[in-house]
Protein backbone atom coordinates (compact mmCIF):
# COMPACT_ATOMS: atom_id res chain seq x y z
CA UNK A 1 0.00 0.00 0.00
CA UNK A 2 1.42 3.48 -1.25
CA UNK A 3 1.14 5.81 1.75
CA UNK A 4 0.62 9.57 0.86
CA UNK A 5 0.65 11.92 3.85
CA UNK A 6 -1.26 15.03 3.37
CA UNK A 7 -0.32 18.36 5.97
CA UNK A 8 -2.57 21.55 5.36
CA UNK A 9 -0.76 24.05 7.46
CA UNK A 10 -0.86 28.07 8.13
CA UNK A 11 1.76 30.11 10.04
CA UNK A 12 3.14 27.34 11.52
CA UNK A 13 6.45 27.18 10.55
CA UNK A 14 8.33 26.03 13.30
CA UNK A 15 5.25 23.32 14.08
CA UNK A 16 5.04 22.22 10.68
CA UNK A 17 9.17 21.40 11.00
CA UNK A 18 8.63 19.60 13.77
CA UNK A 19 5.95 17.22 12.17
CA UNK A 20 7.85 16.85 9.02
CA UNK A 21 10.37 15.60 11.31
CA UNK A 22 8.30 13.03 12.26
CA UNK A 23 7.31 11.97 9.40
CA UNK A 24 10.79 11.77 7.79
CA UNK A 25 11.79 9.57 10.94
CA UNK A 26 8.58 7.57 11.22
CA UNK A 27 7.37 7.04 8.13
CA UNK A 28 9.96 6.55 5.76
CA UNK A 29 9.22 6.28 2.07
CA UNK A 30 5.34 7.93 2.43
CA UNK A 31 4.88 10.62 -0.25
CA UNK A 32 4.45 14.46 1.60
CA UNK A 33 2.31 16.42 0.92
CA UNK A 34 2.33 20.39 2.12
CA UNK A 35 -0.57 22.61 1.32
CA UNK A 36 0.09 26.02 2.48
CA UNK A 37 -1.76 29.16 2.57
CA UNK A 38 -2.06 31.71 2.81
CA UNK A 39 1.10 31.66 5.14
CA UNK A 40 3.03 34.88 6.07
CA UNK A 41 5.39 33.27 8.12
CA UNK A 42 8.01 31.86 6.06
CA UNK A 43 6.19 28.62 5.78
CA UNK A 44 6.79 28.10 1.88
CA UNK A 45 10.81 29.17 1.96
CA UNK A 46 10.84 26.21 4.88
CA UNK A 47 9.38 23.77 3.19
CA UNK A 48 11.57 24.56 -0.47
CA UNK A 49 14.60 23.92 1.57
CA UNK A 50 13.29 20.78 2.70
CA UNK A 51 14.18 17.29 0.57
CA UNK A 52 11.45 15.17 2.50
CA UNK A 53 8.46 16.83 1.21
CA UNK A 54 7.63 15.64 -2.46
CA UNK A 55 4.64 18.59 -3.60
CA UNK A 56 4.07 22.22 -2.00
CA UNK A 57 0.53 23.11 -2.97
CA UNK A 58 -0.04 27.05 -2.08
CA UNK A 59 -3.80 28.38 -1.73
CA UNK A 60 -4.99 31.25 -1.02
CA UNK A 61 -8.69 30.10 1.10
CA UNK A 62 -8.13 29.61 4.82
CA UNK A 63 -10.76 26.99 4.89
CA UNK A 64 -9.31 23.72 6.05
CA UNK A 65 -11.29 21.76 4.03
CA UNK A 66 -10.27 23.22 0.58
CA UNK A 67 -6.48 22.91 1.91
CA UNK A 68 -7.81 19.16 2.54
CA UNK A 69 -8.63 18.63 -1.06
CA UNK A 70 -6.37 20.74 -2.59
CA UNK A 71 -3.56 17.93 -1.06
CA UNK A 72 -6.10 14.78 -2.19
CA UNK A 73 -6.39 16.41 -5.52
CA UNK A 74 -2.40 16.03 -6.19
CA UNK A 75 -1.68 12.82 -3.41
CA UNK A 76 -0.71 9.74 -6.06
CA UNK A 77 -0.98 7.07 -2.97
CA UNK A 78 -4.01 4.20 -2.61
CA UNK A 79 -4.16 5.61 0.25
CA UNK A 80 -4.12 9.15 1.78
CA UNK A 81 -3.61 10.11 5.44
CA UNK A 82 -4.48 13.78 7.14
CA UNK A 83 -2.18 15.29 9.65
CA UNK A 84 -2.31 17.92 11.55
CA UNK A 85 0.30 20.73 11.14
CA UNK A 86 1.17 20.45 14.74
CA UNK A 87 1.09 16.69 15.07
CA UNK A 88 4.07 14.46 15.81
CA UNK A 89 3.69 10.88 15.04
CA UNK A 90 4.24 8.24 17.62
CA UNK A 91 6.56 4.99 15.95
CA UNK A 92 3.90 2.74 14.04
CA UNK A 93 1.77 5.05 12.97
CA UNK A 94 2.31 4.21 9.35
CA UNK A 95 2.28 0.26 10.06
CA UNK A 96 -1.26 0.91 12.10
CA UNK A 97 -2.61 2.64 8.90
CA UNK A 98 -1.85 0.07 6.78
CA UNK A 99 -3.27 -2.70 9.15
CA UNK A 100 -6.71 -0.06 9.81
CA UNK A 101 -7.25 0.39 6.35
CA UNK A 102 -6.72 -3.66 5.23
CA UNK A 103 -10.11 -4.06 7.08
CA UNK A 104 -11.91 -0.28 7.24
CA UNK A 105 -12.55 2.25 4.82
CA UNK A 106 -10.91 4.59 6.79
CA UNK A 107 -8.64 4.32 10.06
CA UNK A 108 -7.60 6.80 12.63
CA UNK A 109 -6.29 6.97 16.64
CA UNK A 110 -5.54 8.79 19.30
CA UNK A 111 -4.18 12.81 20.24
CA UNK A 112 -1.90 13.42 23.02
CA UNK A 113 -1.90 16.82 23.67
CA UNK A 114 2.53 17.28 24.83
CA UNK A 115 2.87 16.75 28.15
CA UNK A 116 -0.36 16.62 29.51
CA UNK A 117 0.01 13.25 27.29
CA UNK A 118 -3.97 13.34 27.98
CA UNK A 119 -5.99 11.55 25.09
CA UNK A 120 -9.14 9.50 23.79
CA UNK A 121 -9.03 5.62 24.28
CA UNK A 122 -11.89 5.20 22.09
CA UNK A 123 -13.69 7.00 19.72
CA UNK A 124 -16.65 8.96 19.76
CA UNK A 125 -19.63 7.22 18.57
CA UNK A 126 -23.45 8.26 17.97
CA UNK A 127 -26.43 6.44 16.81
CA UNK A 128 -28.56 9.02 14.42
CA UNK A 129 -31.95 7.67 12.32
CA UNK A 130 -30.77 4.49 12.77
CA UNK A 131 -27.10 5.17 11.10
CA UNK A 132 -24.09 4.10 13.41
CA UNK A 133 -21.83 6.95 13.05
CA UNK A 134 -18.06 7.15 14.08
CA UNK A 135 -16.46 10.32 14.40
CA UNK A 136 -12.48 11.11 13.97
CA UNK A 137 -10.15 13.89 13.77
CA UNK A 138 -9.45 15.33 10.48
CA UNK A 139 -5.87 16.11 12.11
CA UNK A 140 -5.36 12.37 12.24
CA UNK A 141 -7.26 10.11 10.15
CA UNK A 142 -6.04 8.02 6.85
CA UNK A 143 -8.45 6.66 4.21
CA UNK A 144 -8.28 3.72 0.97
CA UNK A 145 -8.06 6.92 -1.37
CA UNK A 146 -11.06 5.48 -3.59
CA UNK A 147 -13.01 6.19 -0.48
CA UNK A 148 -11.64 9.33 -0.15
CA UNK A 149 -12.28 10.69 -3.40
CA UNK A 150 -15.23 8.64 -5.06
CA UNK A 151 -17.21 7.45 -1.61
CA UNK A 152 -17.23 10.63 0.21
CA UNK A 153 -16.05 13.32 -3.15
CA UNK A 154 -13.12 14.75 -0.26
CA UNK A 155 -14.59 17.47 2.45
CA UNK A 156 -17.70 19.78 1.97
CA UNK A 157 -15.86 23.18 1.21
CA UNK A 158 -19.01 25.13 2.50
CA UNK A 159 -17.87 24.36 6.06
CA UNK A 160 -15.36 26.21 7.92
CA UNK A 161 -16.13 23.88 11.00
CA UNK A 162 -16.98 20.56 11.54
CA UNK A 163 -15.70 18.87 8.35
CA UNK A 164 -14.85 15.85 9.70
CA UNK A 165 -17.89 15.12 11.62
CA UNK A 166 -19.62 15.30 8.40
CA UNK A 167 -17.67 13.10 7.03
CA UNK A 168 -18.13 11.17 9.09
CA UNK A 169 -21.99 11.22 8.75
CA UNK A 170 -21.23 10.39 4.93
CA UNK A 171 -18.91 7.63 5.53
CA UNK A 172 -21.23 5.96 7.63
CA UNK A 173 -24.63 6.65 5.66
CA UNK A 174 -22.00 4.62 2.74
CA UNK A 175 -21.96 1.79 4.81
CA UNK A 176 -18.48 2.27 5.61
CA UNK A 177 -16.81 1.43 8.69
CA UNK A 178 -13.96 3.70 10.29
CA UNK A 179 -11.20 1.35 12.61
CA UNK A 180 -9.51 2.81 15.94
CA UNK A 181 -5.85 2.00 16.24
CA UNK A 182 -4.10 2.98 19.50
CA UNK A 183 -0.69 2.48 17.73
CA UNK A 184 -2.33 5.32 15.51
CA UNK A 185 -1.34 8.09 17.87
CA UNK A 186 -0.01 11.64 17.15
CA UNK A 187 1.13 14.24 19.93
CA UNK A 188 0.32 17.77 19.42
CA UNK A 189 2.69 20.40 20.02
CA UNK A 190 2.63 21.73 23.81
CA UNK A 191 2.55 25.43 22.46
CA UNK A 192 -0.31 24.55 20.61
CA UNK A 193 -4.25 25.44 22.57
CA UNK A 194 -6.03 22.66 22.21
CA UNK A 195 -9.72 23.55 21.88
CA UNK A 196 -8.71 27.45 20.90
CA UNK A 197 -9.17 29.65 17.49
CA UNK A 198 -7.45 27.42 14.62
CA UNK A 199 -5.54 29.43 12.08
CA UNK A 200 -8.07 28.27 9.28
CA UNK A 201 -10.67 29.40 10.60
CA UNK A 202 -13.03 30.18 13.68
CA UNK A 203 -13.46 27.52 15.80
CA UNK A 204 -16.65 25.64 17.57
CA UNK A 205 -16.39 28.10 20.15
CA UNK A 206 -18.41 30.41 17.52
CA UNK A 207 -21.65 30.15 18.29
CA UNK A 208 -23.11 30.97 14.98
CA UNK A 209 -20.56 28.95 12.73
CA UNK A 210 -21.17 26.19 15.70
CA UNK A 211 -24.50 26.10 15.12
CA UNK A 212 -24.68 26.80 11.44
CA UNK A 213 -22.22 23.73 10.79
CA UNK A 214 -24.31 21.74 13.24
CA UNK A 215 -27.62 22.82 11.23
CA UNK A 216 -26.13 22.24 7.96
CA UNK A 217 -24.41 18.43 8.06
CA UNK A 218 -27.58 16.87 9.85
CA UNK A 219 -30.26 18.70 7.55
CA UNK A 220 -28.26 17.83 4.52
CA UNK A 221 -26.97 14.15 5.88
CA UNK A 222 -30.70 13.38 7.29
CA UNK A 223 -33.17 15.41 6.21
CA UNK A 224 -35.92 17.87 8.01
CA UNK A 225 -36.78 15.24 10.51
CA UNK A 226 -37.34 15.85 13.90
CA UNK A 227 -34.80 13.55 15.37
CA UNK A 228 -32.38 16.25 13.45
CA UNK A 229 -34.26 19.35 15.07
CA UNK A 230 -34.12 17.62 18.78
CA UNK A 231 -30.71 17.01 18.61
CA UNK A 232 -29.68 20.43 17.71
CA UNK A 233 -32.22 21.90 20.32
CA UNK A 234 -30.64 19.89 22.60
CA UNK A 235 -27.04 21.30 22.10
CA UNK A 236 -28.55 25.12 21.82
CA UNK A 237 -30.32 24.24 25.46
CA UNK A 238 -26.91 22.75 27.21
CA UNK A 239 -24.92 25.61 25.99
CA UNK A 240 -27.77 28.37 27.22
CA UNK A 241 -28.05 26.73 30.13
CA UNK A 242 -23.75 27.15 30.62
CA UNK A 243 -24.16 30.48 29.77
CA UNK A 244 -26.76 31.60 32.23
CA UNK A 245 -24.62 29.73 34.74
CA UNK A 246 -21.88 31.57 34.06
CA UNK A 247 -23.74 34.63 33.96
CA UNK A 248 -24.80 33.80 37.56
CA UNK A 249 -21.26 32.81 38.83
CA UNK A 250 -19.58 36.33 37.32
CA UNK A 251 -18.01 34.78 35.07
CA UNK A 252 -20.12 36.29 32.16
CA UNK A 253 -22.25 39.11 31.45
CA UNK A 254 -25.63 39.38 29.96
CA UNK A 255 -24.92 41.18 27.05
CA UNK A 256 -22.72 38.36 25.98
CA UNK A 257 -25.46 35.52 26.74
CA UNK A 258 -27.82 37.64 24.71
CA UNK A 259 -25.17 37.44 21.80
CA UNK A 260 -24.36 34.10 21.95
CA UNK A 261 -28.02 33.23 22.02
CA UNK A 262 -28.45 35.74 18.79
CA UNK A 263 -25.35 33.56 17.25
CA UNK A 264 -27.12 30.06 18.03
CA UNK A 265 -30.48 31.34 16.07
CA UNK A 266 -28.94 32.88 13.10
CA UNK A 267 -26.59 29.72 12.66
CA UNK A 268 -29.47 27.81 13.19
CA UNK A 269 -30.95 29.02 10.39
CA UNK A 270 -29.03 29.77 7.67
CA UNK A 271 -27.57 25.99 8.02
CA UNK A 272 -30.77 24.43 7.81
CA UNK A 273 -31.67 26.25 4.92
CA UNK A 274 -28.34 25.85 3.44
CA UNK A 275 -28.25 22.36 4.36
CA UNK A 276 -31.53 21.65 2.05
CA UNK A 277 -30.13 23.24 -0.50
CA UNK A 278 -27.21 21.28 -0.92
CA UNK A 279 -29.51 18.04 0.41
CA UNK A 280 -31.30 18.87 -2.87
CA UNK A 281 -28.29 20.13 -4.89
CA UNK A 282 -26.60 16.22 -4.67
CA UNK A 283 -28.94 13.40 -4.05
CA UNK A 284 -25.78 10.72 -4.33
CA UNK A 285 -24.52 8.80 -1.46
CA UNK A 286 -21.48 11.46 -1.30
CA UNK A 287 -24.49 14.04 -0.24
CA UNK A 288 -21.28 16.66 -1.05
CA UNK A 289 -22.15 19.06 -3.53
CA UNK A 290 -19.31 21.42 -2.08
CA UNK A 291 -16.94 18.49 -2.48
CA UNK A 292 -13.37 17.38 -4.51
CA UNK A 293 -15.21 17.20 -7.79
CA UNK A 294 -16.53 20.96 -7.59
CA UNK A 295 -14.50 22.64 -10.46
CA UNK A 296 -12.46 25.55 -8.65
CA UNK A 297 -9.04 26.69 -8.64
CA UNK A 298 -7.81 25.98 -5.40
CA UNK A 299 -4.21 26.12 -5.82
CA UNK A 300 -2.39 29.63 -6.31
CA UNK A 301 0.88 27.05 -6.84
CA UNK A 302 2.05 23.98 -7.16
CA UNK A 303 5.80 22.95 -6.75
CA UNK A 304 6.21 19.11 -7.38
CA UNK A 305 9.34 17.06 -6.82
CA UNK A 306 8.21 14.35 -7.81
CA UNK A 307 9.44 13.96 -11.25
């Protein structure tokens, strides 16, 4: 099995080093795969100077998930791992894809986060209209590239959150399973917030992209049924109800619960709506109308080494 490792990465030079590192040491002989952009750090002059990476791919959207199929676009491997930018690999990482992904569709493990060395033993699972669904990380997750590309069409470019998740939704509603390897493991940098803003884009502490991304990948995965309204009512009560604790407690103000409330409605309901559009727009398994075959430029540049 032909291994191609793809790394979306902005302004994060010195992290991105570090992981290349590990790569170079750890999994020997995998094709590399930088996409980068729009950096302003120094990131592309790094990575020219490098002889372990085989293709630079430079874009100019900060959405992760174009950077995620700008590098499946160009990968040449049967099959195609995602790592984060700030991700060392642990030794057998490369072996434990290659043993996930001779049973499962798609294979991915654990997250240490440096030395907190704090991580999942298992993998989230949810049962939704009937479909098992297993989530992953799109910072450490490898698929049989077929899957990748023809099962799923890559990642639905319309989100800036939550990617992965839907994925996931689309891998399962396939009928395809996703394995859990521990030997699968990647640590993440220690100057690196787990949790906090990510540089592609805001993270699921935005309320309205939260919500919006929430809306969107269940409506367009499942449909306007109510099992997808209860459990998005049920996230919008948990976090009101953390709000108006910390409201309560000092540790928030009113003004702000009133805004993040404001957020949770207006995300609400431009990803519904947007999520029956693009329900309607691709009626295929792949339910990814925003996907890998969309016809868009997505690289600004492309600097290949592999000829």
């Amino acid at each position: 099995m032909d291994l191609s490792v793809v790394v979306p990465t902005l302004n994060g030079r010195d992290r991105l080093a570090a992981s290349l590192d590990s790569l170079a040491a750890r999994a020997p002989g995998a094709e590399v795969v930088v996409v980068n952009g729009p950096s302003a750090d120094g990131t592309t002059g790094m990575v020219r100077e490098r002889d372990d990476v085989d293709v630079l791919v430079e874009i100019a959207d900060r959405c992760i998930n174009v950077a995620r199929n700008a590098g499946t676009a160009v990968a040449s491997g049967d099959a195609i791992a995602l790592l984060g930018f700030d991700l060392r690999i642990a030794e057998g990482w490369a072996d434990a894809i290659r043993d996930g992904l001779a049973a499962a569709s798609a294979v991915s493990g654990p997250i240490s986060h440096g030395e907190r060395g704090d991580s999942a033993t298992e993998p989230e699972r949810r049962t939704i209209a009937g479909r098992e669904v297993t989530y992953f990380s799109g910072d450490n997750v490898a698929f049989r590239a077929a899957t990748l590309r023809h099962t799923l069409d890559g990642f639905d470019e319309y989100l800036a959150v939550g990617g992965a998740r839907d994925a996931a939704h689309r891998l399962a509603g396939a009928g395809n399973e996703v394995a859990w390897l521990d030997s699968m493991a990647a640590t993440r940098s220690e100057d690196a917030a787990p949790g906090g803003p990510q540089p592609h884009g805001p993270d699921e502490h935005d309320r309205s992209w939260k919500y919006r991304s929430l809306s969107y990948r269940l409506t367009k995965n499942y449909g306007p049924r109510p099992t997808v309204a209860r459990r998005t009512l049920s996230h919008a009560a948990a976090d009101a109800a953390d709000a108006a604790r910390a409201v309560l407690g000092g540790d928030g103000t009113p003004t702000s619960w009133f805004s993040n409330g404001r957020g949770v409605v207006t995300g609400m309901a431009r990803g519904s709506a947007d999520g029956l559009t693009a329900r309607a727009r691709d009626r295929t398994p792949a339910r990814n109308p925003n996907g890998l075959s969309l016809e868009r430029e997505r690289a600004v540049a492309v600097y290949d080494w592999r000829k």
